[in-house]
Protein backbone atom coordinates (compact mmCIF):
# COMPACT_ATOMS: atom_id res chain seq x y z
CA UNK A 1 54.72 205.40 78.28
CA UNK A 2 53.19 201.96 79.32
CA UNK A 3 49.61 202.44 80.47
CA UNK A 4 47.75 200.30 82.98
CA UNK A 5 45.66 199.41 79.95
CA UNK A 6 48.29 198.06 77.47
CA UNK A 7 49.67 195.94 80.39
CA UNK A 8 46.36 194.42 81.30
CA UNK A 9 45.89 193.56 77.59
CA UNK A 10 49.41 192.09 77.55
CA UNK A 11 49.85 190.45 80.70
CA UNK A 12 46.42 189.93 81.81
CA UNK A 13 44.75 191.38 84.80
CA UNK A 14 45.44 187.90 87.27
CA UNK A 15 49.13 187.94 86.83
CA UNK A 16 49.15 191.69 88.12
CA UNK A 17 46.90 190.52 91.14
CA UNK A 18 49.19 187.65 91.60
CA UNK A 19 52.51 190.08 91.45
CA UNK A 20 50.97 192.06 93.64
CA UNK A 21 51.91 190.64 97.24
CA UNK A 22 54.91 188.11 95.74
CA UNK A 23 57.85 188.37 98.27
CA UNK A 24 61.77 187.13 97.10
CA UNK A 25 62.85 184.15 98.65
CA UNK A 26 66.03 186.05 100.36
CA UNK A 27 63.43 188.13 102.11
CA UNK A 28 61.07 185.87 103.04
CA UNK A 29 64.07 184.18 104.85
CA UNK A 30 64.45 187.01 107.05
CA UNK A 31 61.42 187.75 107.63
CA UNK A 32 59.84 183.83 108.51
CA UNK A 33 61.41 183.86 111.67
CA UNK A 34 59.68 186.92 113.24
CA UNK A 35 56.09 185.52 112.61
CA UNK A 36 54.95 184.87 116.27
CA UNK A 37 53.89 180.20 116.12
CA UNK A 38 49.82 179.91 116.52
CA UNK A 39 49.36 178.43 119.87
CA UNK A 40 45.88 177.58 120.60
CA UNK A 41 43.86 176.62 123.96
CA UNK A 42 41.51 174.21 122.34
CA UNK A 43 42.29 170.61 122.70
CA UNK A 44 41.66 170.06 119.14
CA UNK A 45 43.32 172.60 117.76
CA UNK A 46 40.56 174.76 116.32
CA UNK A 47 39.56 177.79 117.72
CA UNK A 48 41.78 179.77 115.63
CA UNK A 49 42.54 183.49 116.26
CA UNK A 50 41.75 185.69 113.25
């Protein structure tokens, strides 16, 4: 069985962290077009909803 703890010590604790929220490329592709474009009020752009 491979333990949490043998793959921190082999891979490292970042590269989980970083794996973590990683999306392929083929479904990124579908899902970039259903993120809404950021359209602001302020005339210089700032104001940013969060």
């Amino acid at each position: 069985m491979y333990n949490i703890l043998e793959r921190i010590i082999s891979e490292g604790i970042e590269s989980m962290a970083n794996n973590k929220w990683r999306l392929s490329d083929e479904l990124w592709g579908k899902m970039a077009p259903l993120i809404p474009e950021h359209k602001t009020q302020h005339p210089l752009g700032t104001h940013r909803k969060r």
